[in-house]
C-alpha atoms as a PDB file:
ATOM      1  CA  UNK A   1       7.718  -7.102 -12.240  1.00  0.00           C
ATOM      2  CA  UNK A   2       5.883  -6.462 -15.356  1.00  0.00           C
ATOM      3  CA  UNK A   3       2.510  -3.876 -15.721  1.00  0.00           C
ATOM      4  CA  UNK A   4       0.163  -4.874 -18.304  1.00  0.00           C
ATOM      5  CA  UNK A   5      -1.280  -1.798 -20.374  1.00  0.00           C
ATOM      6  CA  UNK A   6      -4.811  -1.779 -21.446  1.00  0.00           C
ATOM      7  CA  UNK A   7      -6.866   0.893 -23.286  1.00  0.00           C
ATOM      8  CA  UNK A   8      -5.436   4.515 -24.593  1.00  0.00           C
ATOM      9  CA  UNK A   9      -2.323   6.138 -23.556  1.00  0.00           C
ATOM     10  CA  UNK A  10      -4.004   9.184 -24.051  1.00  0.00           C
ATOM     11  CA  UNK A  11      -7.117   8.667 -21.240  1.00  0.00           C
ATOM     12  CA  UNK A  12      -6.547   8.785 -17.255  1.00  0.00           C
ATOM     13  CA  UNK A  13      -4.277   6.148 -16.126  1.00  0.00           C
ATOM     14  CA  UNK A  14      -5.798   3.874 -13.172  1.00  0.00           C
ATOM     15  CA  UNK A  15      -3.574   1.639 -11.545  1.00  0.00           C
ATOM     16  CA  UNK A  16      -4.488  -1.788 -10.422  1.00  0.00           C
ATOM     17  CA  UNK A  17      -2.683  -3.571  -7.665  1.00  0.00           C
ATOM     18  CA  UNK A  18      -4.101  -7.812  -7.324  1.00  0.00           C
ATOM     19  CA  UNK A  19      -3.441  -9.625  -3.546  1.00  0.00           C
ATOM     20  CA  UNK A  20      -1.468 -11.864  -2.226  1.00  0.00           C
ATOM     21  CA  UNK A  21      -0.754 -14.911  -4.217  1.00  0.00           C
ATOM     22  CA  UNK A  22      -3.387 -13.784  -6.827  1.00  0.00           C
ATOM     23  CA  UNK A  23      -2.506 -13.232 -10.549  1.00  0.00           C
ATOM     24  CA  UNK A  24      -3.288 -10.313 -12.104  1.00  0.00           C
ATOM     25  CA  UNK A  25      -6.181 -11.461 -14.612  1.00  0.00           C
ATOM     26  CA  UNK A  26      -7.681 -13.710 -11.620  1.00  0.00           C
ATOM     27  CA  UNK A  27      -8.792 -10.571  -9.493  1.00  0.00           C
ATOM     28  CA  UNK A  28      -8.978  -8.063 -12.735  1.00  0.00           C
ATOM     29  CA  UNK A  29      -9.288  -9.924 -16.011  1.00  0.00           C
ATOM     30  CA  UNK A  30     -13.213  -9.346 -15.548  1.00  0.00           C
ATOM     31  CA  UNK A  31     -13.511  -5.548 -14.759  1.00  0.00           C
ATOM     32  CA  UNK A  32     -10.398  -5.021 -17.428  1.00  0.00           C
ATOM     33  CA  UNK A  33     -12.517  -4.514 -20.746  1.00  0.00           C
ATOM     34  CA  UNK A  34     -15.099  -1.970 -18.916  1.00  0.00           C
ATOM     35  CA  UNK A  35     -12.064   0.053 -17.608  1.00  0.00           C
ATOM     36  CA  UNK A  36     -10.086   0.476 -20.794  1.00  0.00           C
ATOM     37  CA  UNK A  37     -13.223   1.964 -22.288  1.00  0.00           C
ATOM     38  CA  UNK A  38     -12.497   5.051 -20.188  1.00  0.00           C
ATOM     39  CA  UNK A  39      -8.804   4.490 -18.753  1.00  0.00           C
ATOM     40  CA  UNK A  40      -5.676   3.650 -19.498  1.00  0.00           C
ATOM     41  CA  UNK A  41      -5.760   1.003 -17.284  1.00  0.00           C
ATOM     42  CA  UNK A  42      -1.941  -0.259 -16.284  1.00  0.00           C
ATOM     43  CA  UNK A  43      -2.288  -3.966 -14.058  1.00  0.00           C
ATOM     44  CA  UNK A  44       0.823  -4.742 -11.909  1.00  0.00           C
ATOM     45  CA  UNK A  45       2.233  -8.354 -11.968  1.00  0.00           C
ATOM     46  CA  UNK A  46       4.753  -8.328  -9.255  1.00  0.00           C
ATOM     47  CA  UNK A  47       7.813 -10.258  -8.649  1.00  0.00           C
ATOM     48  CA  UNK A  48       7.448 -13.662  -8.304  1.00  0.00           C
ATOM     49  CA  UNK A  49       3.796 -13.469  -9.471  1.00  0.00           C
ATOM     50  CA  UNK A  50       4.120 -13.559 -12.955  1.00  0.00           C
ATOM     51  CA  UNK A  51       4.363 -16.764 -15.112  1.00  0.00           C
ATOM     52  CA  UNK A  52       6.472 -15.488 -18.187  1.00  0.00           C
ATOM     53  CA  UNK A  53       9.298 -13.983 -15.614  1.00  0.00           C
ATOM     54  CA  UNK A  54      11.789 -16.072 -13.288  1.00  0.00           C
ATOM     55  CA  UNK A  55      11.491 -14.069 -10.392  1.00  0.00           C
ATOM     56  CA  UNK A  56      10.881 -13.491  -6.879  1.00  0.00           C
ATOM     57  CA  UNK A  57       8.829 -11.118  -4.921  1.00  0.00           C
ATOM     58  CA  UNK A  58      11.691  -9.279  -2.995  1.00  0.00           C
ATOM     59  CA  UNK A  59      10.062  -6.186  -0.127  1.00  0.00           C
ATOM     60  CA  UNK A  60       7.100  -4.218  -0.270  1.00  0.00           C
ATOM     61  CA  UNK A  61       9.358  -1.284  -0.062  1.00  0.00           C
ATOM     62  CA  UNK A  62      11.888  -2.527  -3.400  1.00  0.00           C
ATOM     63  CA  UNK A  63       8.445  -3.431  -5.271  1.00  0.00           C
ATOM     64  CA  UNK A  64       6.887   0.084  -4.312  1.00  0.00           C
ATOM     65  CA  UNK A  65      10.059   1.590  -5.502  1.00  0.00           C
ATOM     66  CA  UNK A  66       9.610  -0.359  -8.700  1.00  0.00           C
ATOM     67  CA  UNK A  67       5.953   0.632  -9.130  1.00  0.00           C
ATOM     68  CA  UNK A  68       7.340   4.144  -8.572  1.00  0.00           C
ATOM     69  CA  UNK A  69       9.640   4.090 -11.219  1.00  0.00           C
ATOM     70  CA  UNK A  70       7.622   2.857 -13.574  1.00  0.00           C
ATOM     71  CA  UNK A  71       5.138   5.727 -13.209  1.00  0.00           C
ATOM     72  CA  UNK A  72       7.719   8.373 -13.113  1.00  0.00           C
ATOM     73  CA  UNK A  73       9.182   6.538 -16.652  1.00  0.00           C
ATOM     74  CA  UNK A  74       5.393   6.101 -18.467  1.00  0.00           C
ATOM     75  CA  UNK A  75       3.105   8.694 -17.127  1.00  0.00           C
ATOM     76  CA  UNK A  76       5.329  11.198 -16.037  1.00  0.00           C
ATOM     77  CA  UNK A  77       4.860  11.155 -12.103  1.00  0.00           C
ATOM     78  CA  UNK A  78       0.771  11.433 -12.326  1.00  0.00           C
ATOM     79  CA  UNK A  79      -1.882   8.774 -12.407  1.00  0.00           C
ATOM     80  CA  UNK A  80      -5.502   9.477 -11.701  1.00  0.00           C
ATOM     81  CA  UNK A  81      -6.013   6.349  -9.189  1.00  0.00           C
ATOM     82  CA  UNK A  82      -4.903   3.081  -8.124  1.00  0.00           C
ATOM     83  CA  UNK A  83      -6.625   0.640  -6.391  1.00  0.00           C
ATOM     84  CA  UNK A  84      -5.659  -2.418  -4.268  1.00  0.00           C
ATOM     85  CA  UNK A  85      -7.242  -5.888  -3.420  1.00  0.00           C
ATOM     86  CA  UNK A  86      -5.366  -6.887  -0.175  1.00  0.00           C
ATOM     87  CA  UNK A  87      -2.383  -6.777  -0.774  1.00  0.00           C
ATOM     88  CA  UNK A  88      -2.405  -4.391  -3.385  1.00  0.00           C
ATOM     89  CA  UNK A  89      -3.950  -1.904  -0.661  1.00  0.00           C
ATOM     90  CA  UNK A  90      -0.638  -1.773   1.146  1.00  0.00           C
ATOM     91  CA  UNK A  91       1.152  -1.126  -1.779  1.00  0.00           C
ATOM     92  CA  UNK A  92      -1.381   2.089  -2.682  1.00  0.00           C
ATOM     93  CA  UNK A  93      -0.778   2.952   0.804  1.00  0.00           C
ATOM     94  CA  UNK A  94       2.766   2.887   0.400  1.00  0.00           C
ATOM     95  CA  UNK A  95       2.738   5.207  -2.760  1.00  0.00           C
ATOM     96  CA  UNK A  96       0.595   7.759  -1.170  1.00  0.00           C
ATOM     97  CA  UNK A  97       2.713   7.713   2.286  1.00  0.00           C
ATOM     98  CA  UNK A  98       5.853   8.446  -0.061  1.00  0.00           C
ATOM     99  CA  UNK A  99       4.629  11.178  -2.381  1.00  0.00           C
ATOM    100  CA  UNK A 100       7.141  10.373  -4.952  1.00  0.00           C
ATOM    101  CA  UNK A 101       4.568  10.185  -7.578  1.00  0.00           C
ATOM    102  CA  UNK A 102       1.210  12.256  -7.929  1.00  0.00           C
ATOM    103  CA  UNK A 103      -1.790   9.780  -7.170  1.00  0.00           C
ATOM    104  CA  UNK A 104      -5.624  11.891  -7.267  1.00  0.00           C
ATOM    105  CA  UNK A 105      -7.269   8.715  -5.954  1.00  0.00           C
ATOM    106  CA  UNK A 106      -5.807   5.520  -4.036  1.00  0.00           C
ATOM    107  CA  UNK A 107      -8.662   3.100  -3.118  1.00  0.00           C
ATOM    108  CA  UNK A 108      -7.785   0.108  -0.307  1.00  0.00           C
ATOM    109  CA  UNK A 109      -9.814  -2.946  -1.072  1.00  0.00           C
ATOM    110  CA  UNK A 110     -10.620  -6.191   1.260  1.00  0.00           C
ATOM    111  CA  UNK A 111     -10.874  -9.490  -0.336  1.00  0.00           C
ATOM    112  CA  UNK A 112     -12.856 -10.454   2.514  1.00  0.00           C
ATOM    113  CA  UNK A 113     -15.751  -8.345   2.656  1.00  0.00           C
ATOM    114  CA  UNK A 114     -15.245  -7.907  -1.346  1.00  0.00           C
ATOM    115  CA  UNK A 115     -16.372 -11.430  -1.291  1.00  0.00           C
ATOM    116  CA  UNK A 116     -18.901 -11.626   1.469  1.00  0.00           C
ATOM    117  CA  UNK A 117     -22.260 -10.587   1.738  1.00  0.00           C
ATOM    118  CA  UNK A 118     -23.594  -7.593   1.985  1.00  0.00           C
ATOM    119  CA  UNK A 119     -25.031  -7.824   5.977  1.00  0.00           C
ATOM    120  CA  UNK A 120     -21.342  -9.369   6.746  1.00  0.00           C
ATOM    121  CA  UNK A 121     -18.919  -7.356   4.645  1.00  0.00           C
ATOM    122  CA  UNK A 122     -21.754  -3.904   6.833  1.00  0.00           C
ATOM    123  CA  UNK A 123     -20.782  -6.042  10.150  1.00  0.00           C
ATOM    124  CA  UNK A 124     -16.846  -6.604   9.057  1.00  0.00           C
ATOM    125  CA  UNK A 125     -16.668  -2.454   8.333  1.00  0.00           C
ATOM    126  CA  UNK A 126     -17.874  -1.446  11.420  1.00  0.00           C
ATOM    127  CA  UNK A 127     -15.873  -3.753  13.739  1.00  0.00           C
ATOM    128  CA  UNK A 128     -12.374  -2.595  11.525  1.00  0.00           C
ATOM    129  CA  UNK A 129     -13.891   1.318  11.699  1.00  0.00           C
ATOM    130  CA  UNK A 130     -14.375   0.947  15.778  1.00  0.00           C
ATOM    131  CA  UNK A 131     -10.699  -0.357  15.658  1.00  0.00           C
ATOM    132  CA  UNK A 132      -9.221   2.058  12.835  1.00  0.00           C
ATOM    133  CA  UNK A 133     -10.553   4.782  14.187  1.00  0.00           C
ATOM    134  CA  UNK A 134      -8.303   6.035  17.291  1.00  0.00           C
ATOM    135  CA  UNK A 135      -5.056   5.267  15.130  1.00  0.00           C
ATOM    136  CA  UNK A 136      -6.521   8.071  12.353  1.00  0.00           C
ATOM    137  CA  UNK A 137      -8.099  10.497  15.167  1.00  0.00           C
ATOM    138  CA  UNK A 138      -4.932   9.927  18.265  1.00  0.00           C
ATOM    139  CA  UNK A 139      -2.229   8.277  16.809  1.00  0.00           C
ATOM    140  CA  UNK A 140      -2.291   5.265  18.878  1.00  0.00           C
ATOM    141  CA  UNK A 141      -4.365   1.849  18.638  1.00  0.00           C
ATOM    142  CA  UNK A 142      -7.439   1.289  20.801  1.00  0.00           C
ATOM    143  CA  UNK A 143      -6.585  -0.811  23.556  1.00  0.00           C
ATOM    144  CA  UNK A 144      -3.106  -1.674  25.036  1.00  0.00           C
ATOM    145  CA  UNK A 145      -2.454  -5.020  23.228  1.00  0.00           C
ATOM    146  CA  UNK A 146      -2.680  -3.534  19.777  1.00  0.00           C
ATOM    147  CA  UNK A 147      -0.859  -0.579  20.868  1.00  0.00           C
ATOM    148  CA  UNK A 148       1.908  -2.958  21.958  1.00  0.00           C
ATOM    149  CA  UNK A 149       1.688  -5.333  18.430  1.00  0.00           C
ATOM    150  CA  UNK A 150       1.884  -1.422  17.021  1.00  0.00           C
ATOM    151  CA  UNK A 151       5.170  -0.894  18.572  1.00  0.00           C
ATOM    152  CA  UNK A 152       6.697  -3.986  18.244  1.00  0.00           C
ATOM    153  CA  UNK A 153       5.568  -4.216  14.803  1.00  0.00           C
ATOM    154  CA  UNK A 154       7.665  -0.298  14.835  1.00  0.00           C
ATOM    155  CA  UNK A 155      10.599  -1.901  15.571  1.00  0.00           C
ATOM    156  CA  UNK A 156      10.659  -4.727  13.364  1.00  0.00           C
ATOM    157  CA  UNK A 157      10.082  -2.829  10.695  1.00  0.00           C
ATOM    158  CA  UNK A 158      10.147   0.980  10.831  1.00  0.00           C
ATOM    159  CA  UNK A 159      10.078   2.456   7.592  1.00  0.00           C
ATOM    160  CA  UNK A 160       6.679   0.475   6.744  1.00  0.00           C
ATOM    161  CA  UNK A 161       5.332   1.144   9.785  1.00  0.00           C
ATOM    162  CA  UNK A 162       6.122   4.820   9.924  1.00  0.00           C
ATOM    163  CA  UNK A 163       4.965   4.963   6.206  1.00  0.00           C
ATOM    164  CA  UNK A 164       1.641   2.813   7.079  1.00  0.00           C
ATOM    165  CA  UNK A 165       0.976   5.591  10.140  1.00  0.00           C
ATOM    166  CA  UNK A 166       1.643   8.786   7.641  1.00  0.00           C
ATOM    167  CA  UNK A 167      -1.071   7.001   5.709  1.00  0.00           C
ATOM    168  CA  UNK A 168      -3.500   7.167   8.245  1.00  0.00           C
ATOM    169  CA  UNK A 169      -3.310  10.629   9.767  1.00  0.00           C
ATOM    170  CA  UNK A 170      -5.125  13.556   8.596  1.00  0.00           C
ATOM    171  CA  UNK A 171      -2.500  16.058   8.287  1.00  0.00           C
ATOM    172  CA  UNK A 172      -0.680  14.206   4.931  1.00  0.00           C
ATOM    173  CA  UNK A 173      -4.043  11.972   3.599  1.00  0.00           C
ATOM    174  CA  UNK A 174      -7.400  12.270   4.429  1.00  0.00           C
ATOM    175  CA  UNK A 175      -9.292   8.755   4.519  1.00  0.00           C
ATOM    176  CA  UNK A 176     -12.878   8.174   3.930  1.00  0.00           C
ATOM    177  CA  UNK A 177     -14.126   4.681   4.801  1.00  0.00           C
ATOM    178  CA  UNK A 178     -17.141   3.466   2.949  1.00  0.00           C
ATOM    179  CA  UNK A 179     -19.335   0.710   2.554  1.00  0.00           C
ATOM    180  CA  UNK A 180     -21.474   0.415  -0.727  1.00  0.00           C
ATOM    181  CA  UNK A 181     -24.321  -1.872  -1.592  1.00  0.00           C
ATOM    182  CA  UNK A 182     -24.229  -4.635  -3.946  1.00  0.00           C
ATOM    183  CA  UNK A 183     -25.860  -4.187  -7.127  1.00  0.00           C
ATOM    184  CA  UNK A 184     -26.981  -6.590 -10.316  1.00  0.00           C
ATOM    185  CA  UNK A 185     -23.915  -6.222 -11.118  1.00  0.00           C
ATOM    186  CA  UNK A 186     -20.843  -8.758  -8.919  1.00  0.00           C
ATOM    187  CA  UNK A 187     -17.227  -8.973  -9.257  1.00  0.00           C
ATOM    188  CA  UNK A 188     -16.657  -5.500 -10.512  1.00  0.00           C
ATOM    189  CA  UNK A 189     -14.794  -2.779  -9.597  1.00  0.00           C
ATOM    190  CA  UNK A 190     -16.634   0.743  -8.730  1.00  0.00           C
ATOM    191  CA  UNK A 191     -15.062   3.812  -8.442  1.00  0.00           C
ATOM    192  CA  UNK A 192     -18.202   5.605  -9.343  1.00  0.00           C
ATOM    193  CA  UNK A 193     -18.486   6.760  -5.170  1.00  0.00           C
ATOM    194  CA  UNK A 194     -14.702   7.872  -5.466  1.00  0.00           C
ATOM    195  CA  UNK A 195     -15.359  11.042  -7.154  1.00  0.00           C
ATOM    196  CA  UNK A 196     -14.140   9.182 -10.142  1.00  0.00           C
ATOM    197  CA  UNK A 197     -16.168  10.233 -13.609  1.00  0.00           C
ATOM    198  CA  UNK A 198     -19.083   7.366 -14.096  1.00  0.00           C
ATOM    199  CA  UNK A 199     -17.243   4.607 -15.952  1.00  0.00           C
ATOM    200  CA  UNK A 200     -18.224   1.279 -14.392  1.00  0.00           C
ATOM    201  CA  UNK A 201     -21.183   1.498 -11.889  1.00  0.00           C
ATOM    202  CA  UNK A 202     -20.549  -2.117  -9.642  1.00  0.00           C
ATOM    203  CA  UNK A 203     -20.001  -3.137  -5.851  1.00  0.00           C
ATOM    204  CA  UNK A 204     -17.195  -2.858  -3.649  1.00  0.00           C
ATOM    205  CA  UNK A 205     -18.783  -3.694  -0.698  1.00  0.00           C
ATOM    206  CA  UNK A 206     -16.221  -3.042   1.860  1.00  0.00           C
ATOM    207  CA  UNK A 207     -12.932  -0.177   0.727  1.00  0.00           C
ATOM    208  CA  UNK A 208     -11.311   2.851   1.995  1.00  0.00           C
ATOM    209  CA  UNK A 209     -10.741   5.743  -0.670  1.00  0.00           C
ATOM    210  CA  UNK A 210      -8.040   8.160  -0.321  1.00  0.00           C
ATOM    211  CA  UNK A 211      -8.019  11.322  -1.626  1.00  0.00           C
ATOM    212  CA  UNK A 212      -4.861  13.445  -1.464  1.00  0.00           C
ATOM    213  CA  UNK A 213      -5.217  17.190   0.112  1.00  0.00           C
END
């Protein structure tokens, strides 16, 4: 795994986590230069991603560990947000479920409605919020078949699920879901609605932002 620095050491560090099968300047290499003007901006190349290394991806849990470690080793436990396209969300999730660094901001991005249109990416977010919803507010999924792919899931792999459900309940990390109109502006990043000081003001049309307590 390799994390590419951009920008001073000195500003806020933001964290930026690319998707499945994406490299690192394909989903960033664009909002990169308007970051570093404001952040040290640190981009994440995992395992098996990265051209210049012979490697491959191993878990989600060894990588997180990795990510971890790397934090702990260059910005002593504390960044000031990370976000993640895909699968770069789970990996933000994972780091806030854990606590073993000190994250003010973790936003969860979606390729999907990050590339659709505005009226789909509105329809996509309220479908996901009608399902999301119980598991944040009860605990449980809505309806007994995802309840049951919950479970299984549970048993298949328990330490990402029980992390991934820590995530989403209000007691250890509040979540916001959002939805923000496109501007002029495409194929940015905005953290502008996080709470985030005003650096690049751009669309993420379809995210969930969250905030530690």
């Amino acid at each position: 795994m390799k994390v590419y620095p951009f920008g001073s050491e000195d500003a806020p560090a933001i964290l930026l986590l690319p998707g499945t099968c994406c490299h690192w300047k394909g989903n960033f290499g664009h909002v990169i230069p308007l970051l570093a003007a404001n952040y040290h901006v640190l981009c994440v190349s995992y395992d098996g991603f990265d051209e210049t290394e012979q490697s491959e991806f191993p878990t989600m849990l060894e990588e997180t560990e990795k990510i971890e470690t790397y934090i702990q080793e260059n910005c002593g436990g504390h960044i000031r947000a990370a976000y993640g396209c895909s699968l770069g969300g789970s990996f933000v999730g994972l780091l806030a479920a854990r606590q073993n660094i000190q994250m003010d901001y973790g936003i969860l991005g979606i390729s999907d409605l990050d590339q659709a249109s505005a009226f789909a990416a509105k329809l996509l977010v309220n479908l996901a919020m009608s399902l999301i919803y119980p598991m944040i507010r009860d605990g449980k999924m809505k309806g007994r078949f995802l309840q049951k792919r919950m479970e299984k899931r549970e048993q298949q792999m328990p330490e990402y699920t029980t992390a991934s459900c820590v995530m989403s309940t209000p007691k250890s990390v509040p979540t916001t879901f959002c939805w923000r109109k496109p501007t002029r502006s495409s194929s940015t990043l905005s953290l502008t609605a996080t709470g985030l000081p005003r650096a690049v003001r751009t669309p993420l049309r379809g995210c969930s932002v969250l905030a530690p307590a």
